[in-house]
PDB file of N, CA and C in Angstrom:
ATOM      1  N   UNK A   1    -125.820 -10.488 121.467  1.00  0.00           N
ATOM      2  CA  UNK A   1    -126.271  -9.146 121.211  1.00  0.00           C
ATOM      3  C   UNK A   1    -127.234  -9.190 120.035  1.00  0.00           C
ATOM      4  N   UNK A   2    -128.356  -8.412 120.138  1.00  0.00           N
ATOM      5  CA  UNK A   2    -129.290  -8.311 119.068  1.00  0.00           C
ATOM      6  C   UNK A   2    -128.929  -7.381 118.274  1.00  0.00           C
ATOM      7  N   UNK A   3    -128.494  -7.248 117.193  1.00  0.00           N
ATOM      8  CA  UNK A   3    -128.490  -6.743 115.574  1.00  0.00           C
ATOM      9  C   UNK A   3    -129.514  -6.714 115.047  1.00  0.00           C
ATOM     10  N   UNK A   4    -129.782  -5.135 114.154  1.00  0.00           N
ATOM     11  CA  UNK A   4    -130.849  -5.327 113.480  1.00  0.00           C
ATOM     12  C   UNK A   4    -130.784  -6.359 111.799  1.00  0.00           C
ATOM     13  N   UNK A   5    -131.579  -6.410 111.332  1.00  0.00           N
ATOM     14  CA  UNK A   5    -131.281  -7.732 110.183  1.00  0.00           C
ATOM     15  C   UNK A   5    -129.791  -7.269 109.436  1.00  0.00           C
ATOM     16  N   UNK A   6    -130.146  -5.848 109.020  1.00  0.00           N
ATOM     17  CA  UNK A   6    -128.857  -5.499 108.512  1.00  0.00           C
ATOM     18  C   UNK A   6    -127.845  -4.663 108.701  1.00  0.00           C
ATOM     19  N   UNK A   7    -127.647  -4.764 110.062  1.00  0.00           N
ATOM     20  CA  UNK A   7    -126.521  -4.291 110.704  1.00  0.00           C
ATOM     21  C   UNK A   7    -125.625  -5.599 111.695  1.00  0.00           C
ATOM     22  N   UNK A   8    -126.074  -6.500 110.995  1.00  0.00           N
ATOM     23  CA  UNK A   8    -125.473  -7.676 111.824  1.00  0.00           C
ATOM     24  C   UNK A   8    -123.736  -8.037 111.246  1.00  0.00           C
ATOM     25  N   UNK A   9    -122.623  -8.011 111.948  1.00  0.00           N
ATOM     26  CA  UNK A   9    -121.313  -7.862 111.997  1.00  0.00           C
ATOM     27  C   UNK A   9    -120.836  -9.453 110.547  1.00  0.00           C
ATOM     28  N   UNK A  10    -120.212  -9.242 109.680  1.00  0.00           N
ATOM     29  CA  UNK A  10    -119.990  -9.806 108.938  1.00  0.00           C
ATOM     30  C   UNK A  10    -119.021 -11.288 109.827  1.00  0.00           C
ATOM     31  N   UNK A  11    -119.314 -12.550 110.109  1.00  0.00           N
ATOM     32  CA  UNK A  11    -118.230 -13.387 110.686  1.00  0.00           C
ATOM     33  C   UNK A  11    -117.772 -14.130 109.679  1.00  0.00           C
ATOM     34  N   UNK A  12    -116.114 -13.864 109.870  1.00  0.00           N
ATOM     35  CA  UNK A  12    -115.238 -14.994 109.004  1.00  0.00           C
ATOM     36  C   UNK A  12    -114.742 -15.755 109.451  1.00  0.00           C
ATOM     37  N   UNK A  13    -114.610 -16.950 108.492  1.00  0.00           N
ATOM     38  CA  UNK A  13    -113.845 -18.157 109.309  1.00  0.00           C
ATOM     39  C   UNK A  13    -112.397 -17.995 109.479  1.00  0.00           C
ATOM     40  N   UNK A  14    -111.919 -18.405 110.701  1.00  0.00           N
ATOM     41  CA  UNK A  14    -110.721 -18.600 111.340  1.00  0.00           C
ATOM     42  C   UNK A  14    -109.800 -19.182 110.332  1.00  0.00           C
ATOM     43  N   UNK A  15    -108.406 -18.496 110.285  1.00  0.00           N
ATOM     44  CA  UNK A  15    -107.220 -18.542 109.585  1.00  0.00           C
ATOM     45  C   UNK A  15    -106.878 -19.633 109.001  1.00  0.00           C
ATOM     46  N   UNK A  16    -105.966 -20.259 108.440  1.00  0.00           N
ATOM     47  CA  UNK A  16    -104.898 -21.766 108.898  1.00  0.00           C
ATOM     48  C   UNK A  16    -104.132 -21.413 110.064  1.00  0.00           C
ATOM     49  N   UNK A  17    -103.476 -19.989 110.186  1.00  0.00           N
ATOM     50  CA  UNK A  17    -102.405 -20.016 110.908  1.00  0.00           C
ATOM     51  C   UNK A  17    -103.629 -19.303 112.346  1.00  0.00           C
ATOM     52  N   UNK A  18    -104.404 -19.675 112.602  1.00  0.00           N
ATOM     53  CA  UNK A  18    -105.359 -19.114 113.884  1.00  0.00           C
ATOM     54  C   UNK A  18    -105.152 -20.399 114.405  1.00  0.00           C
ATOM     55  N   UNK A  19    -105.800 -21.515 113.681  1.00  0.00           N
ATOM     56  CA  UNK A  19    -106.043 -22.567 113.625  1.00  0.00           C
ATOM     57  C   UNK A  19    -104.888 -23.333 114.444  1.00  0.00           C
ATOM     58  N   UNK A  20    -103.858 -23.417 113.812  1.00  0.00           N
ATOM     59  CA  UNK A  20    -102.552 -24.529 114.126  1.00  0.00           C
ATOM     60  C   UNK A  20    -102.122 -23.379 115.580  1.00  0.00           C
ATOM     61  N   UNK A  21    -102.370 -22.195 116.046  1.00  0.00           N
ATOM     62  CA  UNK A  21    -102.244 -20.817 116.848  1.00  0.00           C
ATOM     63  C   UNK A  21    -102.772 -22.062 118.007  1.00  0.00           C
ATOM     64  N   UNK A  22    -104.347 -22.483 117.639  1.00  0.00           N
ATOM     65  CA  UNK A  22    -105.051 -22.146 118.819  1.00  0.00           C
ATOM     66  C   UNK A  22    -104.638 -24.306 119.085  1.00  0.00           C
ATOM     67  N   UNK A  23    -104.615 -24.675 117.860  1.00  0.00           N
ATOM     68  CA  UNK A  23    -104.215 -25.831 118.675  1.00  0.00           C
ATOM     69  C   UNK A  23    -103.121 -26.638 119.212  1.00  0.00           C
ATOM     70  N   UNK A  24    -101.524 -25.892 118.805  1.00  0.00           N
ATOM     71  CA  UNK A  24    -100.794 -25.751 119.540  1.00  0.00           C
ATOM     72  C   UNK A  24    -100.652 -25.281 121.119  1.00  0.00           C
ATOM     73  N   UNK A  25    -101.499 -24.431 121.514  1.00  0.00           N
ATOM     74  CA  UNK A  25    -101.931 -23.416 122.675  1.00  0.00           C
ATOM     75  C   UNK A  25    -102.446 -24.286 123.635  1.00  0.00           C
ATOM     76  N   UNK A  26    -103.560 -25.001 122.786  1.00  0.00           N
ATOM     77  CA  UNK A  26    -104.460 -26.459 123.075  1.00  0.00           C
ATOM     78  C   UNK A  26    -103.702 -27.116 123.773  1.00  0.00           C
ATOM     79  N   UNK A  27    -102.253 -27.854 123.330  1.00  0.00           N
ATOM     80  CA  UNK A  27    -101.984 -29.150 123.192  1.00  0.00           C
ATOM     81  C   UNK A  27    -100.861 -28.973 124.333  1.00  0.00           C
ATOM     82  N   UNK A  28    -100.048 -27.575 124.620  1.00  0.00           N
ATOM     83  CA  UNK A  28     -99.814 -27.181 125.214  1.00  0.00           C
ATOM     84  C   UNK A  28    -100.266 -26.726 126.482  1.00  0.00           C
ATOM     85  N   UNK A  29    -101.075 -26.431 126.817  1.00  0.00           N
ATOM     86  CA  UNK A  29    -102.582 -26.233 127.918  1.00  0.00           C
ATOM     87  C   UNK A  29    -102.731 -27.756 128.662  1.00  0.00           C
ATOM     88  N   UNK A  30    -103.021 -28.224 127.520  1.00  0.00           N
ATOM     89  CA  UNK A  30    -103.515 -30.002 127.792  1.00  0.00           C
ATOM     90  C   UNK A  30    -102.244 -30.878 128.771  1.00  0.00           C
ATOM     91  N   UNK A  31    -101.151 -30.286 128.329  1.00  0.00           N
ATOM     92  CA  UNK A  31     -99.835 -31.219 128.718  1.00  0.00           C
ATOM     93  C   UNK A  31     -99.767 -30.653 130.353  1.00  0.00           C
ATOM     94  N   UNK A  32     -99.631 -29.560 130.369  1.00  0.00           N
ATOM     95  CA  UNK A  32     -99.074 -28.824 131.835  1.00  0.00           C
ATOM     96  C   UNK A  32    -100.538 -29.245 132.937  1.00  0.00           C
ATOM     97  N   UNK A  33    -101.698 -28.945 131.958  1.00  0.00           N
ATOM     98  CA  UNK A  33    -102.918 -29.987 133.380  1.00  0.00           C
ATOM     99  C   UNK A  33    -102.719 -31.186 133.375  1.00  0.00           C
ATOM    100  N   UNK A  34    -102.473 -32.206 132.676  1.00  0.00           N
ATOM    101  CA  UNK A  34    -102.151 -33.803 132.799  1.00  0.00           C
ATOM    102  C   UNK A  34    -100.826 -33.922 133.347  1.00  0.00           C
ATOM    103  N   UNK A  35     -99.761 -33.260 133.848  1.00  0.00           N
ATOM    104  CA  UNK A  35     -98.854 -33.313 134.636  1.00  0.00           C
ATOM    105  C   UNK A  35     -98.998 -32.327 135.769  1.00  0.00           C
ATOM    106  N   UNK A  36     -99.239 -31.236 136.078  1.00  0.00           N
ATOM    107  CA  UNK A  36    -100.342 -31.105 137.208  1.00  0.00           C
ATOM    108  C   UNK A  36    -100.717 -32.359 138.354  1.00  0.00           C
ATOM    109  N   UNK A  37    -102.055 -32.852 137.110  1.00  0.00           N
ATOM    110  CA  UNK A  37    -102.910 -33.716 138.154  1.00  0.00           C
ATOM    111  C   UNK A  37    -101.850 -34.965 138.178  1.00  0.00           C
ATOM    112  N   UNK A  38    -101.030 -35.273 137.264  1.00  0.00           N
ATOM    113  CA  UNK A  38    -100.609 -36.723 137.454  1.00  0.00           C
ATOM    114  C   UNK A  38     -99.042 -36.588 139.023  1.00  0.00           C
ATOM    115  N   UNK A  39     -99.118 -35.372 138.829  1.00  0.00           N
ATOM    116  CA  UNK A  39     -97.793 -34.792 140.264  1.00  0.00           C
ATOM    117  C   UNK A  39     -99.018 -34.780 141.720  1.00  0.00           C
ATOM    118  N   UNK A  40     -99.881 -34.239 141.554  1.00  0.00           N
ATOM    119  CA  UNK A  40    -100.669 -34.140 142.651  1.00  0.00           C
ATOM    120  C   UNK A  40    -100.943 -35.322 142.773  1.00  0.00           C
ATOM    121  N   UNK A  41    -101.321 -36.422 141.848  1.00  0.00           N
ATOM    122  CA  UNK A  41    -102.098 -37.680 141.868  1.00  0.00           C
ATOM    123  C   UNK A  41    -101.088 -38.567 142.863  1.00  0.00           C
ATOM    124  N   UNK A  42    -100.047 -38.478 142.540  1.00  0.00           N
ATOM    125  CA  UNK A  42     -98.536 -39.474 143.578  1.00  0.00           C
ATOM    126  C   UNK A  42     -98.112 -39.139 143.957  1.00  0.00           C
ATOM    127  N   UNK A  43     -98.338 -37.869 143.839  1.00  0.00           N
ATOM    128  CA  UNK A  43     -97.591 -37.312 145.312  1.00  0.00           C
ATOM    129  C   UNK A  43     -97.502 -38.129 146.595  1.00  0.00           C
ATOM    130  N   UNK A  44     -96.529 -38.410 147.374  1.00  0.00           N
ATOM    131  CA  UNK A  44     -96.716 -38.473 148.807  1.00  0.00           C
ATOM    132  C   UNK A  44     -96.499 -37.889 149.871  1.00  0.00           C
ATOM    133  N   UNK A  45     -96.453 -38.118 151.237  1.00  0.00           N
ATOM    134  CA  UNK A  45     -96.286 -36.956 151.847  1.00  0.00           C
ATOM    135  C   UNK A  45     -94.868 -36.804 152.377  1.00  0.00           C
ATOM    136  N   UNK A  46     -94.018 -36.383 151.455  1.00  0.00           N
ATOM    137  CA  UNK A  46     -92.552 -36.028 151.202  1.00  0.00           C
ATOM    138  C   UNK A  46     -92.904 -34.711 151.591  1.00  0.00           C
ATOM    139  N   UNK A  47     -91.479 -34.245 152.530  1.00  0.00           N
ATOM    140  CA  UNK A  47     -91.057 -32.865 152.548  1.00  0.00           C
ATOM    141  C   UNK A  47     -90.681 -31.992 151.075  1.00  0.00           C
ATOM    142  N   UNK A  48     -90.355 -31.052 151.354  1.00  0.00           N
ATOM    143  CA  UNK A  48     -90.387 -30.240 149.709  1.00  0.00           C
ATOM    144  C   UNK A  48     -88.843 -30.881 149.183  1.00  0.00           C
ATOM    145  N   UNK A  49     -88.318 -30.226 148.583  1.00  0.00           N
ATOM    146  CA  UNK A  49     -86.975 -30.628 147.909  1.00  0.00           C
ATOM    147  C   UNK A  49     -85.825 -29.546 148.155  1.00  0.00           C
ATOM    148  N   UNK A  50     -86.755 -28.704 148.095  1.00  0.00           N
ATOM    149  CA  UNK A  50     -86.012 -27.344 147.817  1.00  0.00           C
ATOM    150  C   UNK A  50     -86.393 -26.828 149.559  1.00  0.00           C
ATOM    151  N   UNK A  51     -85.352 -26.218 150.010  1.00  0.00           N
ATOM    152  CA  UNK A  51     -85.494 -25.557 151.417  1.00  0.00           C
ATOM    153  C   UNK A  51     -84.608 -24.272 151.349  1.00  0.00           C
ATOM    154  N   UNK A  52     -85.269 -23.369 152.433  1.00  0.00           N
ATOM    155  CA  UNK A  52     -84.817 -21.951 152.467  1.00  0.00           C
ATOM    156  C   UNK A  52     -83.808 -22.044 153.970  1.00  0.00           C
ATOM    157  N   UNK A  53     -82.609 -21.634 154.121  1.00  0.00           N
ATOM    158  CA  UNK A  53     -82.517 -21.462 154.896  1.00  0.00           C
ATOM    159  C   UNK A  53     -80.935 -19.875 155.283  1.00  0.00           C
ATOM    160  N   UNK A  54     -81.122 -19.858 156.575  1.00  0.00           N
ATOM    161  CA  UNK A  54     -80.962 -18.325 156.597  1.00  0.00           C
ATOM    162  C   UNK A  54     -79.506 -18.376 157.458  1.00  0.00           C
ATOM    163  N   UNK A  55     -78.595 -17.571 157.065  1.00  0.00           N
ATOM    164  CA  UNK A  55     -77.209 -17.474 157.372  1.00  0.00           C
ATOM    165  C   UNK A  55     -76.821 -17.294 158.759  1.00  0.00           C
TER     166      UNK A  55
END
């Protein structure tokens, strides 16, 4: 967005506690896609585990 020279929005730097926020979030994020792809990756072609069945 264009601001005029001096109406441009003051930016501050991010917290400590934003910080350790966003890279916990990160590291967490990171774990559940690398087990994801590493379940899809070996998968074989096994039936499910879990089955529904009706009375």
């Amino acid at each position: 967005m264009n601001y005029p020279e001096n109406d441009r929005p003051e930016v501050t730097p991010r917290s400590l506690a934003e910080w350790i926020s966003f890279t916990i979030a990160s590291i967490i994020l990171s774990i559940v896609v690398v087990l994801v792809i590493y379940s899809w990756a070996t998968i074989q072609d096994k039936p499910p585990i879990l089955g529904v069945a009706q009375k």
